[in-house]
N, C-alpha and C. Protein backbone atom coordinates (compact mmCIF):
# COMPACT_ATOMS: atom_id res chain seq x y z
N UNK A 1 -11.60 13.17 19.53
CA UNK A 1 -12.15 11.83 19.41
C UNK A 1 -13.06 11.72 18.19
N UNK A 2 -13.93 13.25 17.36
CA UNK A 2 -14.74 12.67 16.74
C UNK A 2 -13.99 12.87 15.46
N UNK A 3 -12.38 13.06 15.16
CA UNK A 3 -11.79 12.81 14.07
C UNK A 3 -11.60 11.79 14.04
N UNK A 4 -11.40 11.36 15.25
CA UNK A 4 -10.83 9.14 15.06
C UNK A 4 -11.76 8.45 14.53
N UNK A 5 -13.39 8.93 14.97
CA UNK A 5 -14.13 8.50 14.44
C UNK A 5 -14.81 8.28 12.81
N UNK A 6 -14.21 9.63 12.60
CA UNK A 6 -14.29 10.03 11.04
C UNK A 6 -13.67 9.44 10.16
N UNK A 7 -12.37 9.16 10.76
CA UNK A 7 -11.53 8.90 9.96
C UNK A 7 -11.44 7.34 9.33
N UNK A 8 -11.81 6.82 10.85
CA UNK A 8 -12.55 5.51 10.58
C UNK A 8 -13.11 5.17 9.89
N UNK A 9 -14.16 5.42 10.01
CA UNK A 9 -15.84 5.65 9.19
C UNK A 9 -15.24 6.02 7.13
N UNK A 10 -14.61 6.57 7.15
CA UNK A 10 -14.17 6.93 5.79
C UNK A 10 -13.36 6.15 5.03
N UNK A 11 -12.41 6.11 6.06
CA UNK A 11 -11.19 4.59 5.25
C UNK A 11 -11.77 3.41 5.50
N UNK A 12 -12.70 2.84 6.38
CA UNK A 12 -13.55 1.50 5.84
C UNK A 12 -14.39 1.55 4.82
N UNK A 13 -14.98 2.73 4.56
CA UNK A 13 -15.97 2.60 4.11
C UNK A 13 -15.05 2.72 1.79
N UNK A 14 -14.06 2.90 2.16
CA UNK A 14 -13.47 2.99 1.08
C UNK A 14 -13.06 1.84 0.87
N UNK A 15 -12.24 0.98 1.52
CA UNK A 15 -12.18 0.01 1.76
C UNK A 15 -13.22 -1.36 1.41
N UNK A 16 -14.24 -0.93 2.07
CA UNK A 16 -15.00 -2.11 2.23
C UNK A 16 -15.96 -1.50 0.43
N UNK A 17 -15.83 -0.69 0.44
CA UNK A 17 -16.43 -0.35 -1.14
C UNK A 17 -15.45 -0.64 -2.20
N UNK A 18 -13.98 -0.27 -2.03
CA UNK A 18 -13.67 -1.30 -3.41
C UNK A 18 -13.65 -3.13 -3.47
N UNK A 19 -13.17 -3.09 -2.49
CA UNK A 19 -13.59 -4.91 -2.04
C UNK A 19 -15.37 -5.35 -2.70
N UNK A 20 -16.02 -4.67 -2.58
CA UNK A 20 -17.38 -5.10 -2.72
C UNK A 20 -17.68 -5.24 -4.12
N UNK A 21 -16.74 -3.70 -5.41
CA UNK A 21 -16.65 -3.45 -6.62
C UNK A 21 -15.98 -4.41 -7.27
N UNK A 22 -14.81 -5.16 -6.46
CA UNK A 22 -14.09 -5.90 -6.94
C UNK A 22 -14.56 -7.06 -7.27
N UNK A 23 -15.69 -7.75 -5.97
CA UNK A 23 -16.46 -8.64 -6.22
C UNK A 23 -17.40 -9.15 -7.66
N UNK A 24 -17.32 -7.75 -8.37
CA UNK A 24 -18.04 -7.88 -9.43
C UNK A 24 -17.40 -7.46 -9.97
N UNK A 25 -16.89 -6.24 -10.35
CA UNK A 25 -15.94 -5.78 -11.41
C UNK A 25 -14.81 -5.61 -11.53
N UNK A 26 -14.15 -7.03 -11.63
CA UNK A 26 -12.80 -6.83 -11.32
C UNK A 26 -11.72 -5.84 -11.42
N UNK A 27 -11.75 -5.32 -13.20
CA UNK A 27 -11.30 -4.40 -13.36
C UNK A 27 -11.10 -3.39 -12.77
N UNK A 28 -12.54 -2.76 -12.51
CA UNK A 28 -12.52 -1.51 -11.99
C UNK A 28 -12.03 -1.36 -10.41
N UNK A 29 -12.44 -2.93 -9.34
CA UNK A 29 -11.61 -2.76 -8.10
C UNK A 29 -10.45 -2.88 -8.10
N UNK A 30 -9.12 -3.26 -8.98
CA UNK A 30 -8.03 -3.01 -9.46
C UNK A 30 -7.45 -1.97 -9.34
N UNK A 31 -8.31 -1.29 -10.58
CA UNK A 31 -8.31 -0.21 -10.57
C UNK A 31 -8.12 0.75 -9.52
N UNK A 32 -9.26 1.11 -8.95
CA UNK A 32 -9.68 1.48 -7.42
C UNK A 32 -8.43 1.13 -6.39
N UNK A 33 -8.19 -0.08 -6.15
CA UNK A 33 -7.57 -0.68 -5.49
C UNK A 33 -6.10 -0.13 -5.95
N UNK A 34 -5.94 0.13 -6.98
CA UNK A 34 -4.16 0.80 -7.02
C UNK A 34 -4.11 2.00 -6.96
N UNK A 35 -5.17 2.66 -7.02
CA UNK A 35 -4.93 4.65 -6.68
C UNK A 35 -4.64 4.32 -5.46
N UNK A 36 -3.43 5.50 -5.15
CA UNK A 36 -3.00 5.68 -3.90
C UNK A 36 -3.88 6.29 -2.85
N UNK A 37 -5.06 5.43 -2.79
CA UNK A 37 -6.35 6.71 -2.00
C UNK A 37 -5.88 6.77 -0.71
N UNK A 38 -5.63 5.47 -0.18
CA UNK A 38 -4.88 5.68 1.28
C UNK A 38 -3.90 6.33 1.37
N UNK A 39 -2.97 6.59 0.91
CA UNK A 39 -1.87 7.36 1.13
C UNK A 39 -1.88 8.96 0.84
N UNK A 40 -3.38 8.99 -0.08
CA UNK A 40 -3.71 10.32 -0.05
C UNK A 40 -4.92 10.97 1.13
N UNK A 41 -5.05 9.86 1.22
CA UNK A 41 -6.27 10.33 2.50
C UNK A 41 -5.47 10.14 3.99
N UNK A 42 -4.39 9.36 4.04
CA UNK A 42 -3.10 9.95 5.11
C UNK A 42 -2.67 11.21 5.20
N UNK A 43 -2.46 11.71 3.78
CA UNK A 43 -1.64 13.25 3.72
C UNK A 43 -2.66 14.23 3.97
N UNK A 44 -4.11 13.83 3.39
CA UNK A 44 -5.42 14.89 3.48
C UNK A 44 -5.70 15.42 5.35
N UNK A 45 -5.82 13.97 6.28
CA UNK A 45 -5.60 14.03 7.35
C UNK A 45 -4.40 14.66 8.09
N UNK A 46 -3.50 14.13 7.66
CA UNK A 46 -1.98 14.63 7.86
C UNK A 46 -1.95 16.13 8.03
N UNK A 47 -2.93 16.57 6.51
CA UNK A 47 -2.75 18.20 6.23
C UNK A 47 -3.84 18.85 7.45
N UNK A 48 -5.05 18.32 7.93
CA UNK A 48 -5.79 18.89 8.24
C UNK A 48 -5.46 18.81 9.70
N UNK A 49 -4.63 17.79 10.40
CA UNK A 49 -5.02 18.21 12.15
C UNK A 49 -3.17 18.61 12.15
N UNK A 50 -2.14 18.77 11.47
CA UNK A 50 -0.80 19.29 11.68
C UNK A 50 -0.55 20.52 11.12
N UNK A 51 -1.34 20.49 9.43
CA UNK A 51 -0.88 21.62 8.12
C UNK A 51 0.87 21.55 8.31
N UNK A 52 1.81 20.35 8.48
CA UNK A 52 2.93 20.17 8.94
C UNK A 52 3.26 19.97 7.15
N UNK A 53 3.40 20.82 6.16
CA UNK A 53 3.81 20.17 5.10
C UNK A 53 5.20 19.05 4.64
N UNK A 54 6.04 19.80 5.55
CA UNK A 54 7.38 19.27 5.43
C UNK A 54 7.15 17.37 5.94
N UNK A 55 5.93 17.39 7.02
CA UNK A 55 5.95 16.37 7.46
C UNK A 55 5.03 15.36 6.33
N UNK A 56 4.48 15.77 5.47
CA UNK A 56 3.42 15.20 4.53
C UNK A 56 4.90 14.80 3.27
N UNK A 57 5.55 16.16 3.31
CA UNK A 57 6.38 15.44 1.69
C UNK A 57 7.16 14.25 2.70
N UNK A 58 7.88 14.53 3.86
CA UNK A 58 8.23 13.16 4.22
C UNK A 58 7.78 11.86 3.86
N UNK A 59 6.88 11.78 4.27
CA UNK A 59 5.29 11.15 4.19
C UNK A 59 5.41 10.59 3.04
N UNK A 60 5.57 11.51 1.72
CA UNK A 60 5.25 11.01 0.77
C UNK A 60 6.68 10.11 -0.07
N UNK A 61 7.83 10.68 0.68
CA UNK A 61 8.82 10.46 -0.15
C UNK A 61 9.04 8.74 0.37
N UNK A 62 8.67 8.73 1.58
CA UNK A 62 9.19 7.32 2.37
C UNK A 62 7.91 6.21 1.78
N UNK A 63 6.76 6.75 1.46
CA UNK A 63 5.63 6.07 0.63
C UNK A 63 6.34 5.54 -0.70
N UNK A 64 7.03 6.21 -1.57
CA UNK A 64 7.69 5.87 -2.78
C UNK A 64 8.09 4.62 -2.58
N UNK A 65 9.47 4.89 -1.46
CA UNK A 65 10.50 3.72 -1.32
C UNK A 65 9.78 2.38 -0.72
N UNK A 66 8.38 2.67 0.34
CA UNK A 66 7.96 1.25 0.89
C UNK A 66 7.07 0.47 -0.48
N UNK A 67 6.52 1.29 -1.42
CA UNK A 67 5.55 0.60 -2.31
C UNK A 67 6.82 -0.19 -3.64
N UNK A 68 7.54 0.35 -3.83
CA UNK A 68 8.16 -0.51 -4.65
C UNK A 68 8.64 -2.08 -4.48
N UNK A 69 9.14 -2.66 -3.47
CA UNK A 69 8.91 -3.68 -2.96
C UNK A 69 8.31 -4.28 -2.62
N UNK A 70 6.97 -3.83 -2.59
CA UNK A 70 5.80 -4.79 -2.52
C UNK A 70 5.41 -4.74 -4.13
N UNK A 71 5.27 -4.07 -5.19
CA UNK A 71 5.35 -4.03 -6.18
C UNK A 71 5.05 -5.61 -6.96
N UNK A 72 6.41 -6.85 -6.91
CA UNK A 72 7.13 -7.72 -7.70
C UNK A 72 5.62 -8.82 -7.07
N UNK A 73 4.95 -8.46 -5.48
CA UNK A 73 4.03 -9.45 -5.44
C UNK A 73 3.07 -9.30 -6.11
N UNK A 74 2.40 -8.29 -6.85
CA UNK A 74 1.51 -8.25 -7.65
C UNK A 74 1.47 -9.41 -9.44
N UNK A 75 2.69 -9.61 -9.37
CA UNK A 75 3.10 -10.24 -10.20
C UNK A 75 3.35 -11.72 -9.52
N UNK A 76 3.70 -11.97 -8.24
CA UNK A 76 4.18 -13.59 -7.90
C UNK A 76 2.87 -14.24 -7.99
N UNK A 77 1.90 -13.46 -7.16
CA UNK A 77 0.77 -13.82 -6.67
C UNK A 77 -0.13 -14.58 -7.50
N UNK A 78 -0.54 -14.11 -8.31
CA UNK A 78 -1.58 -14.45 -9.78
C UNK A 78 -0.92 -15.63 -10.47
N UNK A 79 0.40 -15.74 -10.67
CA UNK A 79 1.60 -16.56 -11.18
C UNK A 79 1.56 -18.21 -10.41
N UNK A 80 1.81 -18.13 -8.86
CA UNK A 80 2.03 -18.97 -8.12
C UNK A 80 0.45 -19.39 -8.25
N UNK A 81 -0.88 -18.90 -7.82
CA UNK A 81 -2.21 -19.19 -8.09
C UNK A 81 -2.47 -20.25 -9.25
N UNK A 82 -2.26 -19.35 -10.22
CA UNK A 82 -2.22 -20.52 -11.99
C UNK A 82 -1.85 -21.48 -11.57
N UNK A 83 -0.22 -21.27 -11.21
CA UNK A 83 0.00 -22.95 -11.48
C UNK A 83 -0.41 -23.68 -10.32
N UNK A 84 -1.94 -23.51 -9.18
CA UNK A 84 -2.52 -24.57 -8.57
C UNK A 84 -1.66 -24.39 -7.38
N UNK A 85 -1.05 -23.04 -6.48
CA UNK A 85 -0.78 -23.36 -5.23
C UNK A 85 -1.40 -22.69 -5.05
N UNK A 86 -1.28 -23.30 -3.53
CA UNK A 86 -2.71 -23.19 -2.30
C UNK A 86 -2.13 -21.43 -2.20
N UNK A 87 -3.98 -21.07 -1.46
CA UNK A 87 -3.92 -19.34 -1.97
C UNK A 87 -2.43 -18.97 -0.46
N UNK A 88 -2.84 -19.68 0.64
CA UNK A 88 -2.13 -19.28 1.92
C UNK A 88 -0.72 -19.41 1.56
N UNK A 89 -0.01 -20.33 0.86
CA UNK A 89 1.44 -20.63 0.61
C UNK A 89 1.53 -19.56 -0.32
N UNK A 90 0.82 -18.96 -1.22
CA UNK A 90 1.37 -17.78 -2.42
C UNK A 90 1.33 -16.83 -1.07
N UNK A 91 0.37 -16.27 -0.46
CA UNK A 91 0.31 -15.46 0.65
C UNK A 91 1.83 -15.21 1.18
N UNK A 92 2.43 -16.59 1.93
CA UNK A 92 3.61 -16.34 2.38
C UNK A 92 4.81 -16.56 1.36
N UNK A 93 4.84 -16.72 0.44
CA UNK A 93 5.82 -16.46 -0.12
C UNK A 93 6.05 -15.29 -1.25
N UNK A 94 4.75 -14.36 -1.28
CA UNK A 94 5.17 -13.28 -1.76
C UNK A 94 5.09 -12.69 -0.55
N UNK A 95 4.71 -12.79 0.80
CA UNK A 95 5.30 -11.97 2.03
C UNK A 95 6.94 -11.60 2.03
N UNK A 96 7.63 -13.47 2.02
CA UNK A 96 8.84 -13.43 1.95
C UNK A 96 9.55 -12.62 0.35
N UNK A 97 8.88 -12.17 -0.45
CA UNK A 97 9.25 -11.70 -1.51
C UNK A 97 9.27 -10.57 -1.41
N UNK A 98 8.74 -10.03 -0.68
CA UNK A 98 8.41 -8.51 -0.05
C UNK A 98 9.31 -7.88 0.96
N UNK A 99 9.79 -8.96 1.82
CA UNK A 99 10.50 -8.90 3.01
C UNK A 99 11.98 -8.60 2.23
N UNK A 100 12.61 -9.94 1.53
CA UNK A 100 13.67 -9.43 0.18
C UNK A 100 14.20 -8.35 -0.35
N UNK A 101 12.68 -8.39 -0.78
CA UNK A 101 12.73 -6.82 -1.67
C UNK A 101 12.72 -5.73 -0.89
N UNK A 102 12.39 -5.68 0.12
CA UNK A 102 12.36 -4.56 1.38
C UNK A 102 13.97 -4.64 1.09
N UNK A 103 14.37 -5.76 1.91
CA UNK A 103 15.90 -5.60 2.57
C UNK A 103 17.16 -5.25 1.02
N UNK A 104 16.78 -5.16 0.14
CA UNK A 104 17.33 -4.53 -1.45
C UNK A 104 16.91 -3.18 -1.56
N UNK A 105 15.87 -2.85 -1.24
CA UNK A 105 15.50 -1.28 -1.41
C UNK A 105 15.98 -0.72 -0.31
N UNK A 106 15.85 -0.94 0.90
CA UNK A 106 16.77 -0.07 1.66
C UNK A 106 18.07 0.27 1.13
N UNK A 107 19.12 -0.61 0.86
CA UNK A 107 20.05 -0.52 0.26
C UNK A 107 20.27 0.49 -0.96
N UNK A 108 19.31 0.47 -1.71
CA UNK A 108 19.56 0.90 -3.06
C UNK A 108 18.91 2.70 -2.07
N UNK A 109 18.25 2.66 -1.36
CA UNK A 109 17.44 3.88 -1.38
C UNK A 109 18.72 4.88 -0.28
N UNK A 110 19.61 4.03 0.42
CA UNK A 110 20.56 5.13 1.18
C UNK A 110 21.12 5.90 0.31
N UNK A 111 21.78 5.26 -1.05
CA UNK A 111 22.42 5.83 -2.00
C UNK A 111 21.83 6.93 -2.67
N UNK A 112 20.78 6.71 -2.28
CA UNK A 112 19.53 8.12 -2.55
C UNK A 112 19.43 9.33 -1.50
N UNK A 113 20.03 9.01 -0.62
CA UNK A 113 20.11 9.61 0.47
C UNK A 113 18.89 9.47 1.66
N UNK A 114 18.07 8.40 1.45
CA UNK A 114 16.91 8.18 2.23
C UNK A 114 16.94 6.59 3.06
N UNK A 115 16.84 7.09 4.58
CA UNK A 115 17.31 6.20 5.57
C UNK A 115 16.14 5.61 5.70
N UNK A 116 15.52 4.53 5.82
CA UNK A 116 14.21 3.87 5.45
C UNK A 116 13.94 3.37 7.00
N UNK A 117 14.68 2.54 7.75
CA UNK A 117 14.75 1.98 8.70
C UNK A 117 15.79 2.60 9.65
């Protein structure tokens, strides 16, 4: 129980610290905000209560294929904003842009030999 707690305590507090950086420095919560810290502080955890490596490169390989499709919203988002739509409608329609692009990367990623879903 007092790893749940830890673990907690660490990924908010990362969390709620680039959000706060961002508030002021945009750049740098960007920044912050695109290192894969979560996905490395998954595998750090991952490593420390399994040491399951095989289960961490899993981990990491299925991380590849889910971040590329969310990828194209980093780009809708800022785009749809400018030209004056409401923030909630960019919200759902780079959701649905995501959802898309999900259902294209699966596809492209079997041929890779990696079953996503």
């Amino acid at each position: 129980m007092t790893m749940i707690i830890v673990k907690y305590a660490v990924t908010a507090l990362i969390v709620v610290g680039i959000s706060e950086i961002a508030k002021t420095y945009e750049k740098l919560g960007a920044f912050l905000g695109a290192l894969p810290i979560v996905t490395i502080m998954v595998m750090f955890w991952l490593f420390i209560e399994t040491k399951d490596t095989e289960k961490i490169s899993e981990y990491s390989t299925l991380t590849f294929w889910y971040v590329l499709p969310a990828l194209p919203s980093f780009l809708i988002i800022p785009w749809l904003l400018n030209k004056g739509m409401n923030f909630w409608a960019v919200i759902g329609v780079a959701a649905a842009a995501t959802f898309t692009f999900f259902a294209l990367i699966i596809f492209i990623a079997k041929h890779f030999g990696t079953k996503l879903i």
